[in-house]
N, C-alpha and C. Protein backbone atom coordinates (compact mmCIF):
# COMPACT_ATOMS: atom_id res chain seq x y z
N UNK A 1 76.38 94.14 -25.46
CA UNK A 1 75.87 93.48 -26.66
C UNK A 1 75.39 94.52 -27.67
N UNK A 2 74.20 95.58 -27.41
CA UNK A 2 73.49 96.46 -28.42
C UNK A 2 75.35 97.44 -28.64
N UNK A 3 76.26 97.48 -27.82
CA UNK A 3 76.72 98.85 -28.44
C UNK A 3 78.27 97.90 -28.98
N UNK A 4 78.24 96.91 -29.29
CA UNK A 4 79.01 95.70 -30.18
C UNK A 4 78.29 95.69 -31.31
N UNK A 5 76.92 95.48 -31.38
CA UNK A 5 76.51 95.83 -32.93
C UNK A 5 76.57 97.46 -33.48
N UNK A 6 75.74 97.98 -32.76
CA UNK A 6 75.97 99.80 -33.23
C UNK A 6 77.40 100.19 -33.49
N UNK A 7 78.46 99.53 -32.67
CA UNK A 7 80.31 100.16 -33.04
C UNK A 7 80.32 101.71 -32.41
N UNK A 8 79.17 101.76 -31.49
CA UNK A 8 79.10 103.10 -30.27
C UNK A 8 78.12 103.27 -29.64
N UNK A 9 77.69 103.88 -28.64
CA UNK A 9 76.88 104.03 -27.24
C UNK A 9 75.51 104.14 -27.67
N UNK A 10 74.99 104.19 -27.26
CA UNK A 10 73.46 104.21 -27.74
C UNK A 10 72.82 105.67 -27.00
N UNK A 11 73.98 106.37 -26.83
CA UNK A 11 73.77 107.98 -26.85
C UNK A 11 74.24 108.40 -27.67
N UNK A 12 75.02 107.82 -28.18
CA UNK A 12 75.79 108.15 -29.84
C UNK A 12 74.86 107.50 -31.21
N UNK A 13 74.57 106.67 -31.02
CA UNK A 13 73.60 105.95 -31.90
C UNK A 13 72.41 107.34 -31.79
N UNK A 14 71.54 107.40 -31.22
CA UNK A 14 70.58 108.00 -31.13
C UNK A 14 70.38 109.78 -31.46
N UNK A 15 71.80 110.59 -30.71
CA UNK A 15 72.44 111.89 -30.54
C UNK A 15 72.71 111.94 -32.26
N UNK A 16 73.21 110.89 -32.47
CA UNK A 16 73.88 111.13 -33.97
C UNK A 16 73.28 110.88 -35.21
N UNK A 17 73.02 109.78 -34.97
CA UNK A 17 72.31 108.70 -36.05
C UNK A 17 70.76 108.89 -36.22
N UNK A 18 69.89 108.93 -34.97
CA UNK A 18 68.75 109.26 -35.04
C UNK A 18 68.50 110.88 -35.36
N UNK A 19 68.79 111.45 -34.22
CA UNK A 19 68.92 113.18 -34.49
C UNK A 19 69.34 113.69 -35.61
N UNK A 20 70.85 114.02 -35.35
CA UNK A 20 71.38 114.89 -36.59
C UNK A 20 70.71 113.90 -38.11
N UNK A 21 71.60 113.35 -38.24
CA UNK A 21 71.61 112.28 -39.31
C UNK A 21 69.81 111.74 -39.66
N UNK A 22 69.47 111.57 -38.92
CA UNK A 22 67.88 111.20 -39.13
C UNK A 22 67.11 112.70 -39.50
N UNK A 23 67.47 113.70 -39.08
CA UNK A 23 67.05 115.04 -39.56
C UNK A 23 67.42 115.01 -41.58
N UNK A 24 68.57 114.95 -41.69
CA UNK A 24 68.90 115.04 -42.72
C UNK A 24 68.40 114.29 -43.82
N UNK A 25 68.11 112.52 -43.12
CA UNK A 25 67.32 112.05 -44.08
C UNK A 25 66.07 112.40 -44.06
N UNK A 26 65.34 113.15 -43.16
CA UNK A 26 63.79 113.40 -43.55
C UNK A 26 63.86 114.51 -44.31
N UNK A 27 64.71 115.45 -44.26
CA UNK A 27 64.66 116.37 -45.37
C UNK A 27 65.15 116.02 -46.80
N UNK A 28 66.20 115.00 -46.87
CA UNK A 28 66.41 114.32 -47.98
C UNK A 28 64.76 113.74 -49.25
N UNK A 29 64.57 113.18 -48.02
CA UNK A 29 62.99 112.53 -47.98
C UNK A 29 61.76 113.68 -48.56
N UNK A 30 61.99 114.77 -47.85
CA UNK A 30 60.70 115.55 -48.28
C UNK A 30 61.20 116.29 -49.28
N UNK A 31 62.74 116.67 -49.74
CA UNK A 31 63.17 117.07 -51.28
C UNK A 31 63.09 116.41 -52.02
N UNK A 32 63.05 115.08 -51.86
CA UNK A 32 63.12 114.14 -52.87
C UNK A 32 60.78 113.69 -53.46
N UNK A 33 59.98 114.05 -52.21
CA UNK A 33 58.63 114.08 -52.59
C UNK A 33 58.23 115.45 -53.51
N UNK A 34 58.73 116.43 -52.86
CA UNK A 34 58.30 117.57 -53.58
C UNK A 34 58.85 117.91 -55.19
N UNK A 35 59.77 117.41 -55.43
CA UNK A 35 60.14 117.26 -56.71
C UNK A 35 59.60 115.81 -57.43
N UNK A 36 59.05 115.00 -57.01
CA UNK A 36 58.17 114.09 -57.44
C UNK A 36 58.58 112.90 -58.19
N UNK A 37 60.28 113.17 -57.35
CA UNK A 37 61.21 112.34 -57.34
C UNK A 37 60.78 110.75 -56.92
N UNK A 38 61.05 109.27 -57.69
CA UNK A 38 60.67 108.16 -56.95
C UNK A 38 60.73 107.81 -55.77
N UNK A 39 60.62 107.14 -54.94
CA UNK A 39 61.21 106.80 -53.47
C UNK A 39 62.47 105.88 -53.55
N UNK A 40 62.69 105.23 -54.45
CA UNK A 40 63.70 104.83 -54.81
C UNK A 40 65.23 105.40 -54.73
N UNK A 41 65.03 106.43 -55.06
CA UNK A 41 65.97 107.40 -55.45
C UNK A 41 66.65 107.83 -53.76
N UNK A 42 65.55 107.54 -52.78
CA UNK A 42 66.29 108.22 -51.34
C UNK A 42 67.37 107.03 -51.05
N UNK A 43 67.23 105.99 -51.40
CA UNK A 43 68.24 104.51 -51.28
C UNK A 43 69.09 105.41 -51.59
N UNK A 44 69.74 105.91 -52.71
CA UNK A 44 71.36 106.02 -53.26
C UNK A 44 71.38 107.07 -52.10
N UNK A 45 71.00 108.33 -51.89
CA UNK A 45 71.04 109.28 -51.34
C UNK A 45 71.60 109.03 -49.74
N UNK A 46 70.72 107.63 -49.28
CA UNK A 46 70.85 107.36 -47.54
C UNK A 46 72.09 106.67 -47.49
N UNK A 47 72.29 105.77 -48.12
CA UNK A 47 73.43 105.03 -48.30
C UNK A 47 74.78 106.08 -48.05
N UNK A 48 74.58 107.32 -49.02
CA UNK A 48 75.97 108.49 -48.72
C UNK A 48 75.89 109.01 -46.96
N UNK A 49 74.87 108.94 -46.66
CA UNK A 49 74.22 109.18 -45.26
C UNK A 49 74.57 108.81 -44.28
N UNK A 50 74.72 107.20 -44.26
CA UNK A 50 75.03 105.87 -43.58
C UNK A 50 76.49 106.21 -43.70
N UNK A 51 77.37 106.48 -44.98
CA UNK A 51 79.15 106.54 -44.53
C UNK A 51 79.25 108.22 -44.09
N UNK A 52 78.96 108.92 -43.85
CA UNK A 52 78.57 110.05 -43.31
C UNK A 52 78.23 109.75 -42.08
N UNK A 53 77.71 109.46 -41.46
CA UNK A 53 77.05 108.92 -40.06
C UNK A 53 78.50 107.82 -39.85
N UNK A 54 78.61 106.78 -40.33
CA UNK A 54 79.78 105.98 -39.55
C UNK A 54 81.37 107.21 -39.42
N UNK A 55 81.49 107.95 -40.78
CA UNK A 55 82.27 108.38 -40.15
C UNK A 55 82.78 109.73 -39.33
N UNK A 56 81.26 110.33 -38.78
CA UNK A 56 81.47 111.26 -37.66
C UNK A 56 81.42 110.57 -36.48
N UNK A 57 81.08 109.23 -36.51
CA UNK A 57 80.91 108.65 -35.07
C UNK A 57 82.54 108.49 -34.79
N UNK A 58 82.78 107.82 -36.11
CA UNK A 58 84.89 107.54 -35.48
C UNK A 58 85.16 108.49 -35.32
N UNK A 59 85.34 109.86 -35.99
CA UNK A 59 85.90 111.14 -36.10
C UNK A 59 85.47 112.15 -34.27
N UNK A 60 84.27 111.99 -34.21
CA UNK A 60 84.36 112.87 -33.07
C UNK A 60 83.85 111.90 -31.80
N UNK A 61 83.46 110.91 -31.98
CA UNK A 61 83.15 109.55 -30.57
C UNK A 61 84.41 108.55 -30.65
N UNK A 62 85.67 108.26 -31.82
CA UNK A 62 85.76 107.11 -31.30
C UNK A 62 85.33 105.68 -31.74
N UNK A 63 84.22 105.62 -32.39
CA UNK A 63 83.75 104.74 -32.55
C UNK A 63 84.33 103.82 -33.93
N UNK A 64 83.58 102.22 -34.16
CA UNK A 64 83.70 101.60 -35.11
C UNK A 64 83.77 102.58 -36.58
N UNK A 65 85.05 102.93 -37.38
CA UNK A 65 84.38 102.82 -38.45
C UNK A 65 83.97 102.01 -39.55
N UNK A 66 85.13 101.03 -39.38
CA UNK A 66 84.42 99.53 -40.70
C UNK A 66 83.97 98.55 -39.67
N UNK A 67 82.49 98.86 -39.51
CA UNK A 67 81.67 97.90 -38.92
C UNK A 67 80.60 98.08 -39.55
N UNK A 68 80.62 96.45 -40.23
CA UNK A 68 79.35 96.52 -41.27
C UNK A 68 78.53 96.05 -41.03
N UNK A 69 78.26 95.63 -39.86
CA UNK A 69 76.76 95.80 -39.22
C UNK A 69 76.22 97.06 -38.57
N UNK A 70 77.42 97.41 -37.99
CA UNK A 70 76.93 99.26 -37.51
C UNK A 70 76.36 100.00 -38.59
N UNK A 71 76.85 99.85 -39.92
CA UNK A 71 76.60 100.53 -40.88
C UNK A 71 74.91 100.25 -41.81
N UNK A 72 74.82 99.23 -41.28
CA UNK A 72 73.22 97.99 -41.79
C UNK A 72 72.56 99.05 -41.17
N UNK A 73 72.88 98.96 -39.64
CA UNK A 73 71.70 99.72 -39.03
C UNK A 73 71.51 100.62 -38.78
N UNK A 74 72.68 101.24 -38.99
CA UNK A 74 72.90 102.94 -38.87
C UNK A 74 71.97 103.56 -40.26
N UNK A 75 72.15 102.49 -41.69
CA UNK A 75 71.44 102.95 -42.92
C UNK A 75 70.28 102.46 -43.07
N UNK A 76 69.94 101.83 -42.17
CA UNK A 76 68.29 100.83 -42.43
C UNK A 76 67.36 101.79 -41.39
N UNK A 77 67.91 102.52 -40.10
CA UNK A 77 67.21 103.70 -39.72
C UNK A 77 67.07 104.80 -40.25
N UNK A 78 68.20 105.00 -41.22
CA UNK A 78 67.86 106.63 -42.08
C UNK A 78 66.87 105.90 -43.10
N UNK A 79 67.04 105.14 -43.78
CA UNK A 79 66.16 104.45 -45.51
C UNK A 79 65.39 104.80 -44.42
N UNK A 80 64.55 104.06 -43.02
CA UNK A 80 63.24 104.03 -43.10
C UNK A 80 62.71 105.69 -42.40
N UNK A 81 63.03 106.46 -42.08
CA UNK A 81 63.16 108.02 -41.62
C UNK A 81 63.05 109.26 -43.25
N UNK A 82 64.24 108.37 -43.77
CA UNK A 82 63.75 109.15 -45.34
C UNK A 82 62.45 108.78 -46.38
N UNK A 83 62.22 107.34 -45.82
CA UNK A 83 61.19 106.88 -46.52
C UNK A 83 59.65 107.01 -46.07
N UNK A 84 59.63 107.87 -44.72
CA UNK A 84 58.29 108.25 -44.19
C UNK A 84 58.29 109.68 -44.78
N UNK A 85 59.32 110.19 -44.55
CA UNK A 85 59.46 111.85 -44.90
C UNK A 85 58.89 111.75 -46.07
N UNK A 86 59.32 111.02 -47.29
CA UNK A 86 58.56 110.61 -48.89
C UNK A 86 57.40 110.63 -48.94
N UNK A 87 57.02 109.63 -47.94
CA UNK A 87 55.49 109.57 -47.90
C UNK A 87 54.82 110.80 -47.90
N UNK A 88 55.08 111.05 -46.74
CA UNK A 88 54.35 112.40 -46.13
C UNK A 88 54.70 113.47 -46.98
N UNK A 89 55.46 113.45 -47.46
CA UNK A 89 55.64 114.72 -48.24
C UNK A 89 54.69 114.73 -49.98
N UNK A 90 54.77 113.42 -49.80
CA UNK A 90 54.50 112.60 -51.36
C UNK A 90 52.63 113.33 -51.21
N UNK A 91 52.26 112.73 -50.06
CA UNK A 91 50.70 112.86 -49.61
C UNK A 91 50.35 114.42 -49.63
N UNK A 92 50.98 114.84 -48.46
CA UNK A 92 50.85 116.57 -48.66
C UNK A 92 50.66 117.25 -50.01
N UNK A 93 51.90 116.73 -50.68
CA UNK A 93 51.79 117.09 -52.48
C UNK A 93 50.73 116.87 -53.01
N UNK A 94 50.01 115.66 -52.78
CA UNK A 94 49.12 114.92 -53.68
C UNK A 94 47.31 116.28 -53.39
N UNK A 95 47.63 116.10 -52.19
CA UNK A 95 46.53 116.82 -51.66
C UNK A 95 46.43 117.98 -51.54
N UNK A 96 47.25 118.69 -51.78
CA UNK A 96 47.65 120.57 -51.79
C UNK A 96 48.04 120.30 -53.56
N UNK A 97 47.93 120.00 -54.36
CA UNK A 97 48.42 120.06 -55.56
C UNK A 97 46.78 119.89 -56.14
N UNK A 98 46.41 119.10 -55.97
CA UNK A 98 45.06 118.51 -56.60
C UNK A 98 43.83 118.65 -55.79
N UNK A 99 43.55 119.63 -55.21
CA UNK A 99 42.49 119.55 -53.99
C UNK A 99 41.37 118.99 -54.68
N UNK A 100 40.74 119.03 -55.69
CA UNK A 100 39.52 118.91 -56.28
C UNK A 100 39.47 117.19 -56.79
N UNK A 101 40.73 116.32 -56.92
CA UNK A 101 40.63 115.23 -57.09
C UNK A 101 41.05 114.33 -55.21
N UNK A 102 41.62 114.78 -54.87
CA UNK A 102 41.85 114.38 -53.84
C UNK A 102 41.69 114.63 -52.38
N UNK A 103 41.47 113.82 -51.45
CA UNK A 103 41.66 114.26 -49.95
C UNK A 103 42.68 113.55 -49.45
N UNK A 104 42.67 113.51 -47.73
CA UNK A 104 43.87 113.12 -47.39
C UNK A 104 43.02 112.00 -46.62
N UNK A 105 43.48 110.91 -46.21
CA UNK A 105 42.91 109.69 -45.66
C UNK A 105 43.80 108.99 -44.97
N UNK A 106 44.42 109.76 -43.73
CA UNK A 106 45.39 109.81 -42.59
C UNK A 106 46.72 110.21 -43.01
N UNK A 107 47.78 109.84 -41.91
CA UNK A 107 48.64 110.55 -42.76
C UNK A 107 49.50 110.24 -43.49
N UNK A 108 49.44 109.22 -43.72
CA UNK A 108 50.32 108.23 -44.99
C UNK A 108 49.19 107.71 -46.38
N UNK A 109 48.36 108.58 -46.74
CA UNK A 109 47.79 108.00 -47.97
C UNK A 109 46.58 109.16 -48.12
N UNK A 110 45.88 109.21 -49.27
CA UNK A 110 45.29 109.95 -50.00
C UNK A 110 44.14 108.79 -50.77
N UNK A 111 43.16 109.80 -50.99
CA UNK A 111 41.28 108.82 -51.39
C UNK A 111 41.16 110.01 -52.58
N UNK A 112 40.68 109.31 -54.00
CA UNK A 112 39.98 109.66 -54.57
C UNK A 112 38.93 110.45 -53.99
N UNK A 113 38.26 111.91 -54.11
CA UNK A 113 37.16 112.62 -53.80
C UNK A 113 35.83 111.87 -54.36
N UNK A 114 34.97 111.68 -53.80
CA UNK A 114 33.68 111.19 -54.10
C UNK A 114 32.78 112.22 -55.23
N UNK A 115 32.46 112.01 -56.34
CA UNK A 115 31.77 112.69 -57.19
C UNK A 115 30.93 113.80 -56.58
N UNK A 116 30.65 114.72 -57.46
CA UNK A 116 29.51 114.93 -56.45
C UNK A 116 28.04 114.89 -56.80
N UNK A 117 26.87 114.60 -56.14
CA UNK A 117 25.77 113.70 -56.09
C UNK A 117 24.74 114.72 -57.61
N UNK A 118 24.33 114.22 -58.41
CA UNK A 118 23.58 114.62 -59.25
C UNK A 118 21.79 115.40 -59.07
């Protein structure tokens, strides 16, 4: 059933799609924060990602390449892999750029600095 939707093994899914391919979108992700690029912008980027990823799976596994559900989820794991990398990279920026207005307030978000007391 899971490797009828993926269109390959779920050592291939993971080896490929998560690893290699999931590497690429977090760096996609943290080039796209440090230039202060929207998050928006990693969509067009993952999408080239997603037919990149379907077609090394046919090319060196074998696998589905026009399977457009393989391809949903093969690109809905990079969007959300490039879209943490954003974050985090977005936050890091915010807080190494502006130390005096900002801190860091875990690792997906940033706090206004508290005045300081008169």
């Amino acid at each position: 059933m899971m490797e009828s939707l993926l269109g390959n093994s779920l050592g291939v899914y993971f080896g490929l799609t998560v690893c290699l391919m999931g590497f690429a979108a977090f760096m996609t992700g943290q080039a796209l924060a440090v230039t202060w690029k929207p998050a928006w912008h990693a969509l067009a980027y993952v999408l080239l990602l997603g037919f990149a990823d379907r077609f090394l799976a046919f090319a060196l596994f074998g696998a589905s390449l026009l399977s457009p559900a393989a391809y949903l989820i093969d690109t809905a794991t990079l969007v959300a892999i490039a879209l943490l990398a954003w974050r985090l990279g977005r936050v890091h920026k915010m807080v190494t750029q502006y130390p005096w207005l900002y801190e860091r307030a875990g690792p997906l978000g940033w706090r206004s600095k508290a005045p300081p007391a008169a």
